[in-house]
N, C-alpha and C. Protein backbone atom coordinates (compact mmCIF):
# COMPACT_ATOMS: atom_id res chain seq x y z
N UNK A 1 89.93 112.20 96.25
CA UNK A 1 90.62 111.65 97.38
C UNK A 1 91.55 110.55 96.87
N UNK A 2 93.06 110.54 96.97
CA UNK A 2 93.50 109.61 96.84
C UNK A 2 93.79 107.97 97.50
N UNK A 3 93.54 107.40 97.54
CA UNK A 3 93.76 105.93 98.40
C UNK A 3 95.14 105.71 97.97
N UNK A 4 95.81 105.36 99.27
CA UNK A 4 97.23 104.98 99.55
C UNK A 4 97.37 104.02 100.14
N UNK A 5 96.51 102.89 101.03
CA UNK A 5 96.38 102.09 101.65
C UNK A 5 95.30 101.12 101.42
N UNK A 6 94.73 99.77 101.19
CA UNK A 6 93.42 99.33 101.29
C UNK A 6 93.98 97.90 102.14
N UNK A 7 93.91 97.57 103.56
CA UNK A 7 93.36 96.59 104.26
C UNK A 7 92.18 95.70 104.02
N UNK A 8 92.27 94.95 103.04
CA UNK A 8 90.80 94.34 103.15
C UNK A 8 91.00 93.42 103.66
N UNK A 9 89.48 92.97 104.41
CA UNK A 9 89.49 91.67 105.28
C UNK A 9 88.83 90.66 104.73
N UNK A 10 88.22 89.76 105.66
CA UNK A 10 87.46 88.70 105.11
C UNK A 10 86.03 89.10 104.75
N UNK A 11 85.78 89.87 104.96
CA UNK A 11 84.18 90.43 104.59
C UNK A 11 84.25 90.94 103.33
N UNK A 12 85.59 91.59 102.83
CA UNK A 12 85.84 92.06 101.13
C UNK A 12 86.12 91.18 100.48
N UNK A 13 87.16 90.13 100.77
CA UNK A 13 87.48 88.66 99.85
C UNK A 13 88.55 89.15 99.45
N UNK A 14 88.84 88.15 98.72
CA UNK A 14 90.06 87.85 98.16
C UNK A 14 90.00 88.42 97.12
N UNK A 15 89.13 88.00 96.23
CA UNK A 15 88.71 88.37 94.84
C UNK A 15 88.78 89.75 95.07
N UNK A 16 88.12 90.53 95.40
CA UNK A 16 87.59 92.11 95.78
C UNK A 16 88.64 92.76 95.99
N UNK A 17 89.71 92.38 96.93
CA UNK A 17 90.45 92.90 97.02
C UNK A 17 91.37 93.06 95.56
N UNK A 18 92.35 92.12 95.29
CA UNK A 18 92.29 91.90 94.33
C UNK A 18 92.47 93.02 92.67
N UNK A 19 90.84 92.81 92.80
CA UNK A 19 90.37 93.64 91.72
C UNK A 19 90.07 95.39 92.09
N UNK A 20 90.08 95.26 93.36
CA UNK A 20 90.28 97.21 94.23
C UNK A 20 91.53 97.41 93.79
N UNK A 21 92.73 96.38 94.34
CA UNK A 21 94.27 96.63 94.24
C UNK A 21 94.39 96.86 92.84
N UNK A 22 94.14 96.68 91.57
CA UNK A 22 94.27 96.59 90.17
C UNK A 22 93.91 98.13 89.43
N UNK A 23 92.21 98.35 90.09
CA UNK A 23 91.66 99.62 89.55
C UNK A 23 91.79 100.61 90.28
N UNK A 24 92.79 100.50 91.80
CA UNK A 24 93.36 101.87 92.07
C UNK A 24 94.76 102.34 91.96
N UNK A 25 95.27 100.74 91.36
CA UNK A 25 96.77 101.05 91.37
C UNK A 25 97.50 101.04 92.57
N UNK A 26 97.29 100.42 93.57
CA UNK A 26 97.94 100.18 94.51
C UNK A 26 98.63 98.33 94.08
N UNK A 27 99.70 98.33 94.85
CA UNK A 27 100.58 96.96 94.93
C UNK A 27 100.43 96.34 96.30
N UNK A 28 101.14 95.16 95.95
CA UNK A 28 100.97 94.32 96.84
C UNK A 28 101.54 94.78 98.58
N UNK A 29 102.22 95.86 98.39
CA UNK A 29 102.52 95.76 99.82
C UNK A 29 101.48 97.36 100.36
N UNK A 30 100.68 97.32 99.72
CA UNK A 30 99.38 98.57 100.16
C UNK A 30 98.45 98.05 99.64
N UNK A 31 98.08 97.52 99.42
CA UNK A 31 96.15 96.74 99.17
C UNK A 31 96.77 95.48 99.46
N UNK A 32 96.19 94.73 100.55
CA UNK A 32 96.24 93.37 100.99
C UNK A 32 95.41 92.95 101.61
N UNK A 33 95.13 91.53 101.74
CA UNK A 33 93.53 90.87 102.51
C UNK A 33 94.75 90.49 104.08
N UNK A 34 93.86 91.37 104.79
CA UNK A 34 93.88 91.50 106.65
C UNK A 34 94.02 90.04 107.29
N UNK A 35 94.76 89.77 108.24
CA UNK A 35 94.62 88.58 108.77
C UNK A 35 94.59 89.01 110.23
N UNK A 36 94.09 88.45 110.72
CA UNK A 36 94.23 88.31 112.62
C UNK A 36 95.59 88.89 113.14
N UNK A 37 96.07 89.81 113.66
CA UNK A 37 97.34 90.44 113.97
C UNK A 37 97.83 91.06 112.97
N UNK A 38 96.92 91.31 112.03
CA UNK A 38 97.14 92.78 111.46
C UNK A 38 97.01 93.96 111.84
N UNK A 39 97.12 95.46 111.41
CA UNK A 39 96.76 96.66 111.97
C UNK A 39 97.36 97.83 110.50
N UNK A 40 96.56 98.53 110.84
CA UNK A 40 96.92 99.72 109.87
C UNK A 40 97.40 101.24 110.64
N UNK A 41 97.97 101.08 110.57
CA UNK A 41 98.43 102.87 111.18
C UNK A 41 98.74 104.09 109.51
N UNK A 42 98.10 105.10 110.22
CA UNK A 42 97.87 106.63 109.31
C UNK A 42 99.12 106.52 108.64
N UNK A 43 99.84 106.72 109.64
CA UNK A 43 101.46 107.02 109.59
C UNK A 43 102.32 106.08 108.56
N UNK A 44 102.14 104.68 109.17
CA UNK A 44 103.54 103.16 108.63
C UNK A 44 102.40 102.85 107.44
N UNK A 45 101.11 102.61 107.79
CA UNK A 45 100.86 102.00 106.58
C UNK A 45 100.37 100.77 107.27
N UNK A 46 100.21 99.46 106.29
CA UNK A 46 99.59 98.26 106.96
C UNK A 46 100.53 97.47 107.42
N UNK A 47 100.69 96.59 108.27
CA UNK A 47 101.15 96.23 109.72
C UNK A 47 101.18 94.43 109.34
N UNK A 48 101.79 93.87 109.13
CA UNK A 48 100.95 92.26 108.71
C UNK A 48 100.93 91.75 110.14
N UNK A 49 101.54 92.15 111.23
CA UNK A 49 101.48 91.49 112.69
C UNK A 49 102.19 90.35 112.46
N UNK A 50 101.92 89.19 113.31
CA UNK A 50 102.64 88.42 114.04
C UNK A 50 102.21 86.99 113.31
N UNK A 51 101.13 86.49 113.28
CA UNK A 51 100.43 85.96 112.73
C UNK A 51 100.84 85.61 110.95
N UNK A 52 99.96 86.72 110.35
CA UNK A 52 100.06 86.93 109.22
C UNK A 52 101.56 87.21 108.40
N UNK A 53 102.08 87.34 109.39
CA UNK A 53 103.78 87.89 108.43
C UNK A 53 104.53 86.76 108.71
């Protein structure tokens, strides 16, 4: 299965994320730590919302 997206939140950390984003090869604008008015859609991908962006 490939991963194309990783949303992590505060329950994964910072760190975790991080080190997911590194050993799957995803970048910074597809593995990112979630903030409040975030969202992920199938389709766009992750969303930073209103808040967070």
């Amino acid at each position: 299965m490939e991963l194309k997206h990783l949303p992590g939140a505060h329950c994964t950390g910072i760190e975790a994320t991080y080190k997911l984003r590194t050993q799957t090869g995803l970048d910074r604008k597809t593995a990112t730590v979630s903030a409040i008015g975030s969202y992920h859609d199938l389709d766009a991908g992750i969303h930073p919302g209103k808040l967070a962006g």
